[in-house]
C-alpha atoms as a PDB file:
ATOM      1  CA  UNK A   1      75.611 -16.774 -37.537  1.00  0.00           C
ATOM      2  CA  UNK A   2      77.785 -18.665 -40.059  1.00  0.00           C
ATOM      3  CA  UNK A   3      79.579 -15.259 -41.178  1.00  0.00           C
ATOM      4  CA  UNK A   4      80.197 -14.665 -37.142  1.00  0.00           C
ATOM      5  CA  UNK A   5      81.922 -18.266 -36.562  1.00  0.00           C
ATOM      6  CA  UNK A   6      83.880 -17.680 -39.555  1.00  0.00           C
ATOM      7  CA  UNK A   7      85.276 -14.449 -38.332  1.00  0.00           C
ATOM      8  CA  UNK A   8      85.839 -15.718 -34.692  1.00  0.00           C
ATOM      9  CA  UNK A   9      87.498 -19.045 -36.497  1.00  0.00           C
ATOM     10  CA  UNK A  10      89.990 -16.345 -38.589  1.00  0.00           C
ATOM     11  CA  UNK A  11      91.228 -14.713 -35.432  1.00  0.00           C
ATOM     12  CA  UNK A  12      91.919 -17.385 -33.480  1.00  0.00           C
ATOM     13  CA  UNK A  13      94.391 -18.590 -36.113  1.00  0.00           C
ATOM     14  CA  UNK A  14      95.766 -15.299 -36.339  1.00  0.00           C
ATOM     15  CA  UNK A  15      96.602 -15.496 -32.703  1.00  0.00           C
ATOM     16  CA  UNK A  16      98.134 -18.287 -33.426  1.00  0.00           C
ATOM     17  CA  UNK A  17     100.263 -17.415 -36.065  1.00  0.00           C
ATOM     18  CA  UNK A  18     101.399 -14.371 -33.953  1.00  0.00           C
ATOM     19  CA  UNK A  19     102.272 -16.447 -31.239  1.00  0.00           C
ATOM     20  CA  UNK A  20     104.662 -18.589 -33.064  1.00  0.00           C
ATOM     21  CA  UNK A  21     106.192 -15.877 -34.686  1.00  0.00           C
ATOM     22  CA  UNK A  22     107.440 -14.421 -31.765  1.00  0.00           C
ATOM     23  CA  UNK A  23     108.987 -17.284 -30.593  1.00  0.00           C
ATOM     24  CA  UNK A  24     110.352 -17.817 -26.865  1.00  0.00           C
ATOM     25  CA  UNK A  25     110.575 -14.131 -24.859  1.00  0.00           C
ATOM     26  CA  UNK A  26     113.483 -14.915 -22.604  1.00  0.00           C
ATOM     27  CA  UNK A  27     116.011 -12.558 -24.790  1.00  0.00           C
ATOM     28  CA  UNK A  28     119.115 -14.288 -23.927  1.00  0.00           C
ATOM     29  CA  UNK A  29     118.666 -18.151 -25.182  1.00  0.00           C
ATOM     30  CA  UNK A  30     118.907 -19.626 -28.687  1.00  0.00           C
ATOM     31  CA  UNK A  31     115.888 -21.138 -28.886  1.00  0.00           C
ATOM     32  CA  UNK A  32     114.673 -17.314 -28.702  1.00  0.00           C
ATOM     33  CA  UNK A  33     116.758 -16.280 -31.440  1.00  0.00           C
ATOM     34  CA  UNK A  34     116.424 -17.168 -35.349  1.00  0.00           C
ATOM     35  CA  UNK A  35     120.286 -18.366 -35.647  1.00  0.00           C
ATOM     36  CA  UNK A  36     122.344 -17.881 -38.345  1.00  0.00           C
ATOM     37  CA  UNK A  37     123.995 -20.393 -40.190  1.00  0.00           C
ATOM     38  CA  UNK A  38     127.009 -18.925 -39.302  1.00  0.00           C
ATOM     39  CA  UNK A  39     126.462 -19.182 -35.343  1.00  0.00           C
ATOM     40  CA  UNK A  40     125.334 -15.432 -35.315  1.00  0.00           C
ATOM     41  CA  UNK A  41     121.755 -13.880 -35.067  1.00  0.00           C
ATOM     42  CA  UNK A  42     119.815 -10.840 -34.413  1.00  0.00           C
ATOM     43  CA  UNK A  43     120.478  -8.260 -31.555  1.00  0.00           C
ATOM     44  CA  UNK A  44     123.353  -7.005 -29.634  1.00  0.00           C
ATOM     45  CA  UNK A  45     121.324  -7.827 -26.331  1.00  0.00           C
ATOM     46  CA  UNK A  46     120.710 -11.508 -26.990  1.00  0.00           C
ATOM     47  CA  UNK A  47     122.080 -12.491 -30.262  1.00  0.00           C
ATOM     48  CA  UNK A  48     123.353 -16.119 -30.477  1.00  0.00           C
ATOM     49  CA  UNK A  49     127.717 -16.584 -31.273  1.00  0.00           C
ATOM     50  CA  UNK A  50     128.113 -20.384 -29.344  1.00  0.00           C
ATOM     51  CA  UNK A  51     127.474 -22.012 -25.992  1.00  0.00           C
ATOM     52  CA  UNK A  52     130.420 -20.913 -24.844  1.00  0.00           C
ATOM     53  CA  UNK A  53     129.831 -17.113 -25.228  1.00  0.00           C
ATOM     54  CA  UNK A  54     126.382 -17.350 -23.876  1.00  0.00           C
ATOM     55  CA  UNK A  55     128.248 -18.918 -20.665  1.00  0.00           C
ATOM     56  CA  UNK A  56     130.084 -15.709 -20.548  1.00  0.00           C
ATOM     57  CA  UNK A  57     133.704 -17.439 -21.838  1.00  0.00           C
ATOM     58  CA  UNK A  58     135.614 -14.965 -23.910  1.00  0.00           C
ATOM     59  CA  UNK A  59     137.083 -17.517 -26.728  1.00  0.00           C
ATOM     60  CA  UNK A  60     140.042 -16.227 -28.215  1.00  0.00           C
ATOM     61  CA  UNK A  61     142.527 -17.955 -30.832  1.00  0.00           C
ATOM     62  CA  UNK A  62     146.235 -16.608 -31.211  1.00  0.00           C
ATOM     63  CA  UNK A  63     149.720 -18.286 -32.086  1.00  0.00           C
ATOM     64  CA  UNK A  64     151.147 -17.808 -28.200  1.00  0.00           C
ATOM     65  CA  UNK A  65     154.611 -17.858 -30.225  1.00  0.00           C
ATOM     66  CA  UNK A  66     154.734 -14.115 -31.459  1.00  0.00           C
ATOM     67  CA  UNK A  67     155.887 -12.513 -28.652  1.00  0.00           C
ATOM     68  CA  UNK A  68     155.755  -9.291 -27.880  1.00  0.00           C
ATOM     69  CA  UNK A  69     151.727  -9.751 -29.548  1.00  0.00           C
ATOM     70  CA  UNK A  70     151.349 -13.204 -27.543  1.00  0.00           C
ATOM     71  CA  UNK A  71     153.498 -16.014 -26.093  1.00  0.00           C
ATOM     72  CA  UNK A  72     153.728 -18.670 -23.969  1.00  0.00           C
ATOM     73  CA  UNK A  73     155.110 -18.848 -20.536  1.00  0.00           C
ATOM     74  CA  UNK A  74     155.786 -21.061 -17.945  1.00  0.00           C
ATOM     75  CA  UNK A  75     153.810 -19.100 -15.122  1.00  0.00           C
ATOM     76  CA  UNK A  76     150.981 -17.452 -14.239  1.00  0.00           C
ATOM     77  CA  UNK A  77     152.966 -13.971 -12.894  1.00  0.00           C
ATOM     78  CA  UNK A  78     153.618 -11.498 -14.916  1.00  0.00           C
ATOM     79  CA  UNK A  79     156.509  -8.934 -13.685  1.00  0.00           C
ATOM     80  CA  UNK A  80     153.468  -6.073 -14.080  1.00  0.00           C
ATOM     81  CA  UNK A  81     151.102  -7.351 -11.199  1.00  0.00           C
ATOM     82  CA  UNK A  82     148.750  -9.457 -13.716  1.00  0.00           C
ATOM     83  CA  UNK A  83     148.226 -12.847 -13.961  1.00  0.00           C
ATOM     84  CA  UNK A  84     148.447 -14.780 -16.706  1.00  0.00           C
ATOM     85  CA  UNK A  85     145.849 -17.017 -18.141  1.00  0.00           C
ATOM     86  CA  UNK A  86     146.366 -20.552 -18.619  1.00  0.00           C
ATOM     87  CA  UNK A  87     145.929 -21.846 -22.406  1.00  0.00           C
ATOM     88  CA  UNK A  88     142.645 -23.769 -23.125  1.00  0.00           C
ATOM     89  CA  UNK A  89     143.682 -27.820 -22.469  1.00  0.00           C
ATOM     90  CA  UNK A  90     147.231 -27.030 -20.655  1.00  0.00           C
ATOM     91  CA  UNK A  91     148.163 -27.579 -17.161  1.00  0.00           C
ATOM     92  CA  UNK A  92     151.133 -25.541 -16.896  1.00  0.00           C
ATOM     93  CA  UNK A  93     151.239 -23.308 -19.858  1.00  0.00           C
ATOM     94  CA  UNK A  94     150.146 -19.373 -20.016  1.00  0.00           C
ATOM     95  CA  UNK A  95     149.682 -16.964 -22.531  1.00  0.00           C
ATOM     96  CA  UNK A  96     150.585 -12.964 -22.172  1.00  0.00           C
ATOM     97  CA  UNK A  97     151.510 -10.456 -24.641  1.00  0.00           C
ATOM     98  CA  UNK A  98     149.776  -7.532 -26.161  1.00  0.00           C
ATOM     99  CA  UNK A  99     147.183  -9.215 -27.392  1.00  0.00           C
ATOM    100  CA  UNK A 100     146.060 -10.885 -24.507  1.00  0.00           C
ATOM    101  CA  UNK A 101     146.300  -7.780 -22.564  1.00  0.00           C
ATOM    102  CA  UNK A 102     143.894  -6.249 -25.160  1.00  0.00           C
ATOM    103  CA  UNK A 103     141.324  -9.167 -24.807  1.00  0.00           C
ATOM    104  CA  UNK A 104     141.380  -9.370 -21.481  1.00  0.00           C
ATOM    105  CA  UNK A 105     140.406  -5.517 -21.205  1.00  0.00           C
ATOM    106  CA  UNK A 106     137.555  -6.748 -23.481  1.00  0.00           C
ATOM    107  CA  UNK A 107     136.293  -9.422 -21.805  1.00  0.00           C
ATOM    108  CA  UNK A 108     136.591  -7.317 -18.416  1.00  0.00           C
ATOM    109  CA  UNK A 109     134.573  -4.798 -20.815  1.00  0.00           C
ATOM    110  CA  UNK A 110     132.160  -7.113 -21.517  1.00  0.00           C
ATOM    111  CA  UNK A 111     131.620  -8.876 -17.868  1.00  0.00           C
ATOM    112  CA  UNK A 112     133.086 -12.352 -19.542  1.00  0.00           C
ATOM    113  CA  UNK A 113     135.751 -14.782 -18.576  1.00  0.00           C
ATOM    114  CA  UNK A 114     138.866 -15.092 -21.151  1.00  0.00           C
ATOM    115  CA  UNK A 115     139.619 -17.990 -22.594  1.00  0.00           C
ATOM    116  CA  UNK A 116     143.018 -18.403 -24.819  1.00  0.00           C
ATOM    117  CA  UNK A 117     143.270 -21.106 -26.817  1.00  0.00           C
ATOM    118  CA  UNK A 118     147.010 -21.672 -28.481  1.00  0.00           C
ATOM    119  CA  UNK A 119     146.478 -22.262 -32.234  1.00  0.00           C
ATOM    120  CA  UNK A 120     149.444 -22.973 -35.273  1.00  0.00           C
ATOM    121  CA  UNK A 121     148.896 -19.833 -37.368  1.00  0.00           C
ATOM    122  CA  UNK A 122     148.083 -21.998 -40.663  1.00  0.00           C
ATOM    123  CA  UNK A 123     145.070 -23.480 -39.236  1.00  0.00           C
ATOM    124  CA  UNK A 124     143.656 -20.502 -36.823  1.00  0.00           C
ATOM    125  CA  UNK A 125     141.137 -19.451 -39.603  1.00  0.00           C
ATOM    126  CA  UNK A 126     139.891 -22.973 -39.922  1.00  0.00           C
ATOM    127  CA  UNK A 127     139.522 -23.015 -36.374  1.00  0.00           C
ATOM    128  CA  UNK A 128     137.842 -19.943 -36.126  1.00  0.00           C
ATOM    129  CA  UNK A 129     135.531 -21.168 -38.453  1.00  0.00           C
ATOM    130  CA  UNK A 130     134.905 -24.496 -37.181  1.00  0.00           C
ATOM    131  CA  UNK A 131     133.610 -23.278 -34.092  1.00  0.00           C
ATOM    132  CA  UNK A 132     136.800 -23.888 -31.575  1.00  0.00           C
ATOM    133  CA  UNK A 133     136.658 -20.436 -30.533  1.00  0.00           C
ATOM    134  CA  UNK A 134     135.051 -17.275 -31.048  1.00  0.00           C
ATOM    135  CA  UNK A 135     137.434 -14.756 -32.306  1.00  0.00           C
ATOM    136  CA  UNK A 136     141.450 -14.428 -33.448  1.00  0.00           C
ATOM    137  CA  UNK A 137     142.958 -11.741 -31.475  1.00  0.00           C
ATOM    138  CA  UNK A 138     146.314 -12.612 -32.564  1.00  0.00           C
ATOM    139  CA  UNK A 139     147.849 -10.395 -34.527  1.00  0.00           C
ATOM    140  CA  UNK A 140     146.110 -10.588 -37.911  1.00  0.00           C
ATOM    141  CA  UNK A 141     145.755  -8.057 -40.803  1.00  0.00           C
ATOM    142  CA  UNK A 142     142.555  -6.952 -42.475  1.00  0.00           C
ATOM    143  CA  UNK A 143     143.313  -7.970 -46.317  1.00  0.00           C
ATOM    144  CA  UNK A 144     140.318  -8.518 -49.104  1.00  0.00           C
ATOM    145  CA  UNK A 145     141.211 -12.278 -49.164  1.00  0.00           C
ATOM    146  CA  UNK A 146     141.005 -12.509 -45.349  1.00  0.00           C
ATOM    147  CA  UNK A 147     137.816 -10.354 -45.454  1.00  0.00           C
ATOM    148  CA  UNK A 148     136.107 -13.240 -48.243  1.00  0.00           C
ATOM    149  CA  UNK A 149     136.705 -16.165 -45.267  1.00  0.00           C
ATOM    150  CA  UNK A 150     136.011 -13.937 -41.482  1.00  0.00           C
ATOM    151  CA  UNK A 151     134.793 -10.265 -40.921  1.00  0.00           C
ATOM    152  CA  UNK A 152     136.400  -7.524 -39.299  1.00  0.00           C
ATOM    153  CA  UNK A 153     136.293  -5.295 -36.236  1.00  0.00           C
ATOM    154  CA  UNK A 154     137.909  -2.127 -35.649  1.00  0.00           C
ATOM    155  CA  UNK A 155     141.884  -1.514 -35.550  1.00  0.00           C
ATOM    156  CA  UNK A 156     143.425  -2.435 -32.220  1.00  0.00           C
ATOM    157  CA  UNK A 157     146.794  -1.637 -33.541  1.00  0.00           C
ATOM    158  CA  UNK A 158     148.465  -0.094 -36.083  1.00  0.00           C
ATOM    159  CA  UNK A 159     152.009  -1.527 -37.577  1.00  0.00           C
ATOM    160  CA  UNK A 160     155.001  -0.147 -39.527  1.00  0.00           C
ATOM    161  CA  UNK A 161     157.051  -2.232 -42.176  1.00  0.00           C
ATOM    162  CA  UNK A 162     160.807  -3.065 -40.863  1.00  0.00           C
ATOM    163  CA  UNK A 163     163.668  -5.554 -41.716  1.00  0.00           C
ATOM    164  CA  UNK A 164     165.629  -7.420 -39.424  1.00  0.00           C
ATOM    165  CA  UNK A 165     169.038  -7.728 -40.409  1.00  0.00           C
ATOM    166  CA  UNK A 166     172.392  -9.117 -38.401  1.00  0.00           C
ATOM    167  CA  UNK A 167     174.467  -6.294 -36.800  1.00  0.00           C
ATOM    168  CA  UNK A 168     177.589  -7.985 -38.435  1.00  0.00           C
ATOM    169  CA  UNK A 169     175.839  -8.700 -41.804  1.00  0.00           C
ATOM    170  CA  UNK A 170     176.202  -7.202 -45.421  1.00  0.00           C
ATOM    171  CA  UNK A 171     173.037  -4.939 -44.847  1.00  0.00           C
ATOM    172  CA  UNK A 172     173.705  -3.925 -41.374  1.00  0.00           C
ATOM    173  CA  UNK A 173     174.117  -0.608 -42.677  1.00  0.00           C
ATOM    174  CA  UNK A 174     171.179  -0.258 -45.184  1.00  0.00           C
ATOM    175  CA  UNK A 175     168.363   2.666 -45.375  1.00  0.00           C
ATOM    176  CA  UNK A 176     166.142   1.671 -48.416  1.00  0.00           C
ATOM    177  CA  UNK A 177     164.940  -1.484 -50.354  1.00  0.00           C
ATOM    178  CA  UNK A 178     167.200  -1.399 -53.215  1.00  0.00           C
ATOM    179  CA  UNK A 179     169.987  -1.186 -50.360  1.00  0.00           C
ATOM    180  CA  UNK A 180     169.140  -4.905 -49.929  1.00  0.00           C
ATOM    181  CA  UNK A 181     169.253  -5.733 -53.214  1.00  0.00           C
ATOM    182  CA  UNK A 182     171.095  -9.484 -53.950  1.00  0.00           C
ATOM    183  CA  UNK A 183     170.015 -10.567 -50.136  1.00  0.00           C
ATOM    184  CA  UNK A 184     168.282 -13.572 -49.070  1.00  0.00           C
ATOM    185  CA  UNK A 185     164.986 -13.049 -47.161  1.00  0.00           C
ATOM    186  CA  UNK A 186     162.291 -14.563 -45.455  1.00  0.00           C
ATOM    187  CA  UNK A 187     159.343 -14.063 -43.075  1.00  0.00           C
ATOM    188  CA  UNK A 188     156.223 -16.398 -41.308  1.00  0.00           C
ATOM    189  CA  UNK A 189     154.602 -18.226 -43.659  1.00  0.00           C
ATOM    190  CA  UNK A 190     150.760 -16.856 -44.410  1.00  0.00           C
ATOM    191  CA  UNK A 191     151.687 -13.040 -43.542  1.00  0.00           C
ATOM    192  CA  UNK A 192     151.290  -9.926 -45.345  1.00  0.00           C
ATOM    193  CA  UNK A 193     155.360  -9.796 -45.356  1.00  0.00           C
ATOM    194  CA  UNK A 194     155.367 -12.586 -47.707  1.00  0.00           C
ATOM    195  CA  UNK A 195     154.092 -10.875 -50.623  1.00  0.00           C
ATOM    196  CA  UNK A 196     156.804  -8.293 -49.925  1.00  0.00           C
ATOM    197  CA  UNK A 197     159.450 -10.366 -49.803  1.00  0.00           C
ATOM    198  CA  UNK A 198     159.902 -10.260 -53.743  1.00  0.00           C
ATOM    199  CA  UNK A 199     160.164  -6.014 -53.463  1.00  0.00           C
ATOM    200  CA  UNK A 200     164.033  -6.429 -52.947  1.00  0.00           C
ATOM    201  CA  UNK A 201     165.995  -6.802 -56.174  1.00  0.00           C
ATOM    202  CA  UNK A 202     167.159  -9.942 -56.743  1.00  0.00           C
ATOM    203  CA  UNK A 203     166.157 -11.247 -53.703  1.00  0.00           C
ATOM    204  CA  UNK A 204     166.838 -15.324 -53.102  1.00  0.00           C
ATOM    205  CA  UNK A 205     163.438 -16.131 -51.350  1.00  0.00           C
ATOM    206  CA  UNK A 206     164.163 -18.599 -48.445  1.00  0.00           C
ATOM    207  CA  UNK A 207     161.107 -20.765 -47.788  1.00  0.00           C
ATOM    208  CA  UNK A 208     159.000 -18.575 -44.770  1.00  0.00           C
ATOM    209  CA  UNK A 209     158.783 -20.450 -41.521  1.00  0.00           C
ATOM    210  CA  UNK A 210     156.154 -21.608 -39.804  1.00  0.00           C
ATOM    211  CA  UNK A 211     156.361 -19.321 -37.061  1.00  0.00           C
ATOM    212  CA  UNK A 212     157.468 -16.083 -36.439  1.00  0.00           C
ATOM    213  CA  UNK A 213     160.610 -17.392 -34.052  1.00  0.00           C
ATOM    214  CA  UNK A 214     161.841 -19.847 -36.213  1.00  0.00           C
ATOM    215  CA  UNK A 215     162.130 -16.819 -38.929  1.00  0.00           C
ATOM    216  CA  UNK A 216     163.893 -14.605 -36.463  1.00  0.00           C
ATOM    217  CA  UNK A 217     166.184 -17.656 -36.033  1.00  0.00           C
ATOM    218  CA  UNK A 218     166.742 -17.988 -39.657  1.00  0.00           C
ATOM    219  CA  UNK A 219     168.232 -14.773 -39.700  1.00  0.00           C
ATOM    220  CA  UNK A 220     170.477 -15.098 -36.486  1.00  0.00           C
ATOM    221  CA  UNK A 221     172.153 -18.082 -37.585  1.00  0.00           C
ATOM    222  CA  UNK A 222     172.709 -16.920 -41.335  1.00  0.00           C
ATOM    223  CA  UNK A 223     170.281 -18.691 -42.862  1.00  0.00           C
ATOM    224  CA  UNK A 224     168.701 -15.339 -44.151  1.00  0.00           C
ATOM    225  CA  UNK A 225     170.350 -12.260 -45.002  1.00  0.00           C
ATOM    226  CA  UNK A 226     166.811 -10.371 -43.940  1.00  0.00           C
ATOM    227  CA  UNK A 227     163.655 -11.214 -42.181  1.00  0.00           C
ATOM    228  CA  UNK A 228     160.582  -8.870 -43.303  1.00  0.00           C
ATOM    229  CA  UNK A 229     158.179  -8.209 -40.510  1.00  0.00           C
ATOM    230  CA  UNK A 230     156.738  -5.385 -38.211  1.00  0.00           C
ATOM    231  CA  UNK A 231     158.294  -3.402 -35.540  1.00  0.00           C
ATOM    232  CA  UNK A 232     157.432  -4.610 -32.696  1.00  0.00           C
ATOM    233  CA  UNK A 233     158.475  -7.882 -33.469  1.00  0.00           C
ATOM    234  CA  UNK A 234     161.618  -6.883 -34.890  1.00  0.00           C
ATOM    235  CA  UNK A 235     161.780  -4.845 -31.078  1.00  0.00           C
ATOM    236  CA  UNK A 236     161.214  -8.283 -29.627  1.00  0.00           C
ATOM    237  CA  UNK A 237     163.637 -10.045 -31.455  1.00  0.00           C
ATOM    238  CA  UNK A 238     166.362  -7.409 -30.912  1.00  0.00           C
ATOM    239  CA  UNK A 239     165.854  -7.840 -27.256  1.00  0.00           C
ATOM    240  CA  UNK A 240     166.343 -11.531 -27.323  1.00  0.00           C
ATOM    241  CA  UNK A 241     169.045 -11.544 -30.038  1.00  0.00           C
ATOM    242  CA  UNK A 242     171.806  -9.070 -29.342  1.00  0.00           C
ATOM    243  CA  UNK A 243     173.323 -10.023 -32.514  1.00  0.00           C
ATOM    244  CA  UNK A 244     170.345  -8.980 -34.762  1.00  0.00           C
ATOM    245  CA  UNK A 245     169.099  -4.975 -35.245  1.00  0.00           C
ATOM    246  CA  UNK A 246     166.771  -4.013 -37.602  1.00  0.00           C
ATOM    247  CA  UNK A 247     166.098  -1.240 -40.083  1.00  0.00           C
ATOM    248  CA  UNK A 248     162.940   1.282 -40.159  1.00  0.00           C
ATOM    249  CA  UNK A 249     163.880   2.375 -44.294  1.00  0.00           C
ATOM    250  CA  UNK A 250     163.444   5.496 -45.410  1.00  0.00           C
ATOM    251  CA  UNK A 251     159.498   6.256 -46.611  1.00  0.00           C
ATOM    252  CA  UNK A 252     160.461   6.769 -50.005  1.00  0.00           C
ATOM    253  CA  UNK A 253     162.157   3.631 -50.578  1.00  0.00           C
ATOM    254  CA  UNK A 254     160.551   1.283 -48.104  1.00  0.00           C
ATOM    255  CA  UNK A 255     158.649  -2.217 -47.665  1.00  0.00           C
ATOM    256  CA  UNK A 256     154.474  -1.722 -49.449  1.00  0.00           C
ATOM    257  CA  UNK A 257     151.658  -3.446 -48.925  1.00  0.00           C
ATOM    258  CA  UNK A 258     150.490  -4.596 -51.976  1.00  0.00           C
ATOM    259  CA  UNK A 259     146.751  -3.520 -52.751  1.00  0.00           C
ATOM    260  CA  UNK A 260     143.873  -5.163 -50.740  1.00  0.00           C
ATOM    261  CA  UNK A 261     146.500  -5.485 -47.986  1.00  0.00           C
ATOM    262  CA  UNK A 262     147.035  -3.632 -45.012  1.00  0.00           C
ATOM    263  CA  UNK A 263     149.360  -4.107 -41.409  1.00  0.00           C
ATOM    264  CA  UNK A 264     146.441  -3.143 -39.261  1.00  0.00           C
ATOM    265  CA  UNK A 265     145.245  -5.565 -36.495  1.00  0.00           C
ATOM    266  CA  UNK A 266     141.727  -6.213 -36.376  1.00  0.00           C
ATOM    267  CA  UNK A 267     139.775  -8.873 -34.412  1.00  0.00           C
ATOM    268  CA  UNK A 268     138.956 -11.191 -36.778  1.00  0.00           C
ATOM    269  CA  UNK A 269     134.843 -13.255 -36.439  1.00  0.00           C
ATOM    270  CA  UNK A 270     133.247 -15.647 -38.074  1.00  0.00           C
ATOM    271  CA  UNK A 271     131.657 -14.499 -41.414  1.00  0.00           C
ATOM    272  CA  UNK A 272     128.407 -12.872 -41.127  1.00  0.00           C
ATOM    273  CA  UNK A 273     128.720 -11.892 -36.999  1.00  0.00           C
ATOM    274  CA  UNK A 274     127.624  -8.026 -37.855  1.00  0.00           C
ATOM    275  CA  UNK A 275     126.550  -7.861 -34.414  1.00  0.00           C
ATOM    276  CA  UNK A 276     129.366  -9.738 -32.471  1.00  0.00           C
ATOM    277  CA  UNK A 277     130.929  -7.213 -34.257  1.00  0.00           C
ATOM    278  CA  UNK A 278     129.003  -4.377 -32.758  1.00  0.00           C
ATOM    279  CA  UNK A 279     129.636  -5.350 -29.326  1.00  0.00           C
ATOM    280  CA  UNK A 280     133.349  -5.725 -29.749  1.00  0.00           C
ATOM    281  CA  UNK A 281     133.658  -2.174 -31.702  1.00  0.00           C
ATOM    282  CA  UNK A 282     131.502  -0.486 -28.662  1.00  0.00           C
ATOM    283  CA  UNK A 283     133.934  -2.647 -26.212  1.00  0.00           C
ATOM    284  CA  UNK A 284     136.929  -0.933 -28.081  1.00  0.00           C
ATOM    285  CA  UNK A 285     135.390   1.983 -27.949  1.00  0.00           C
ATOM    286  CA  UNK A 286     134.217   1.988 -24.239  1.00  0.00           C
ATOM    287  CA  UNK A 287     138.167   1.279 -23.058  1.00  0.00           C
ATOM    288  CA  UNK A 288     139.137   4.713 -24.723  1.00  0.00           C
ATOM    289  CA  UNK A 289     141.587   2.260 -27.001  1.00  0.00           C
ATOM    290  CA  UNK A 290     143.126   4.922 -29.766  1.00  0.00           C
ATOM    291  CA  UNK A 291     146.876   5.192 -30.733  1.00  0.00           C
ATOM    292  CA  UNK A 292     148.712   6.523 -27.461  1.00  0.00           C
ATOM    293  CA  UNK A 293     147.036   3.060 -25.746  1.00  0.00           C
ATOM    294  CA  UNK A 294     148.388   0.896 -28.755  1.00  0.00           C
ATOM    295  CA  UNK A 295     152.147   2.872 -28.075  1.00  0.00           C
ATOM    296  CA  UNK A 296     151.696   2.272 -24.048  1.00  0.00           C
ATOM    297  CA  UNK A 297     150.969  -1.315 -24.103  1.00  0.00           C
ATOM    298  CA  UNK A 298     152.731  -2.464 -26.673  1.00  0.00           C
ATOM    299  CA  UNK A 299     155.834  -0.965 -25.025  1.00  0.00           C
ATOM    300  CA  UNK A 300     154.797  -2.577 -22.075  1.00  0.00           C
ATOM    301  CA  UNK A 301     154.424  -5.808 -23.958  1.00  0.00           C
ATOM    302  CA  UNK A 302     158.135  -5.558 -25.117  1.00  0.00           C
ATOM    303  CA  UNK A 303     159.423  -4.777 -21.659  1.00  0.00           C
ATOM    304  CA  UNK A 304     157.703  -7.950 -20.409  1.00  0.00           C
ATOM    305  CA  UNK A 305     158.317 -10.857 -22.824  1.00  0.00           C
ATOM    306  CA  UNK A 306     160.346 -13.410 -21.848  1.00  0.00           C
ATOM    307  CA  UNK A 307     163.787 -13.721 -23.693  1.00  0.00           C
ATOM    308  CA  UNK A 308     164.078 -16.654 -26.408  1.00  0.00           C
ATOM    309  CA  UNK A 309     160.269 -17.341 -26.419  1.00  0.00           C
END
């Protein structure tokens, strides 16, 4: 009889055990999730990234000052048809581009609402990190010391090395590095173009700017000989600056990415969110997004920026 009681007495608790193990069964709330102590947990179907994603907001960080990727405009229309969504805490201030074109197709993906929130590029990892939004569509590069602070998704775009030049200037006319050799350059501070800046000979480093504008400014009013960047920007800045051109060098004697680095864009998460990261990879997957998109919208994204943004 004791040896009965004792057995019925061990399977109760078992029950027990196995019942709080298991936790909550409603699949889509925190409380049934075993978070992650970097706001991530376990499945693609109900796995925990904030409040605000599990409210079906789309949180996305970017500059909205590096046009033709993202800017900021003064109205919701968009010469294409779209609307364009208003930044996170404005009243009057919206954010288009290539990059929000790309998230919204996401979030449309992924049945959520997008929400842009305008961030100064030297503090959008901290933000990123601290919770203010989700993920950085905003132009940034996969590099190893990137990849040690947020993870990675798939490329959404792929860029070429250019320099913009004035049409008037000494290097107007140049087709490889050591053509610019003895110029002064610069670029956006906390790029991959900084680290390139020291590949022309003799090059007089001017101090990069803070954003991408003032840099294209630097070199229209003569403050910099060059201005190290991508193409489409340099497209961008061409369009708003008849006085500037820039130069796509010849391969053999071009711009490099020095190693660990590359000029890819790649939506950048919180450290640790492997499956965020699965969700947005099938997303850019399930939009067909490959090379010929990048070209199409990107294009677009050029024809529709506003001049002098």
């Amino acid at each position: 009889m004791k040896k009965t009681k004792w057995l019925t007495l061990l399977l109760v608790l078992s029950m027990v055990v196995s019942l709080v193990g298991c936790g909550s069964s409603d699949g889509g709330s925190a409380q049934g999730n075993q978070e992650s102590s970097n706001g991530s947990s376990d499945d693609s179907s109900g796995f925990y990234v904030s409040d605000a994603w599990d409210d079906g907001i789309f949180r996305v960080g970017m500059e909205c000052a590096y046009a033709p990727f993202n800017w900021t405009q003064s109205t919701s229309e968009v010469a294409n048809g779209e609307t364009a969504p208003l930044i996170y805490g404005s009243d009057s201030e919206y954010a288009y581009g290539y990059d929000v074109m790309f998230a919204q197709m996401i979030a449309d993906e992924l049945g959520m609402e997008l929400e842009v929130h305008r961030v100064d590029w030297s503090s959008i990892t901290l933000g990123l990190n601290s919770g203010d939004y989700d993920m950085i569509i905003g132009g940034m590069a996969y590099t190893d010391s990137r990849d040690e602070a947020v993870d990675f998704t798939d490329t959404y775009y792929i860029r070429d090395n250019v320099a913009i030049v004035r049409t008037d200037g000494a290097y107007a006319s140049a087709t490889t590095v050591s053509e610019l050799a003895g110029a002064s350059a610069t670029t956006q501070i906390g790029t991959t173009w900084v680290n390139m800046l020291e590949q022309i000979p003799d090059v007089t480093i001017v101090t990069p700017a803070e954003t991408t504008s003032q840099a294209v400014m630097n070199v229209a009013n003569g403050v910099a000989d060059v201005m190290v960047t991508d193409e489409p920007t340099a497209m961008s800045a061409v369009a708003a600056y008849p006085e500037l051109t820039y130069l796509v060098l010849d391969e053999s004697d071009t711009f490099q990415n020095v190693e660990g680095e590359t000029n890819n864009c790649c939506i950048a998460v919180r450290e640790g969110s492997s499956e965020l990261i699965e969700v947005l990879n099938d997303a850019i997957a399930a939009i067909g997004w490959d090379e010929s998109k990048m070209d199409e919208y990107m294009d677009l994204a050029v024809e529709l920026q506003p001049l002098n943004e």
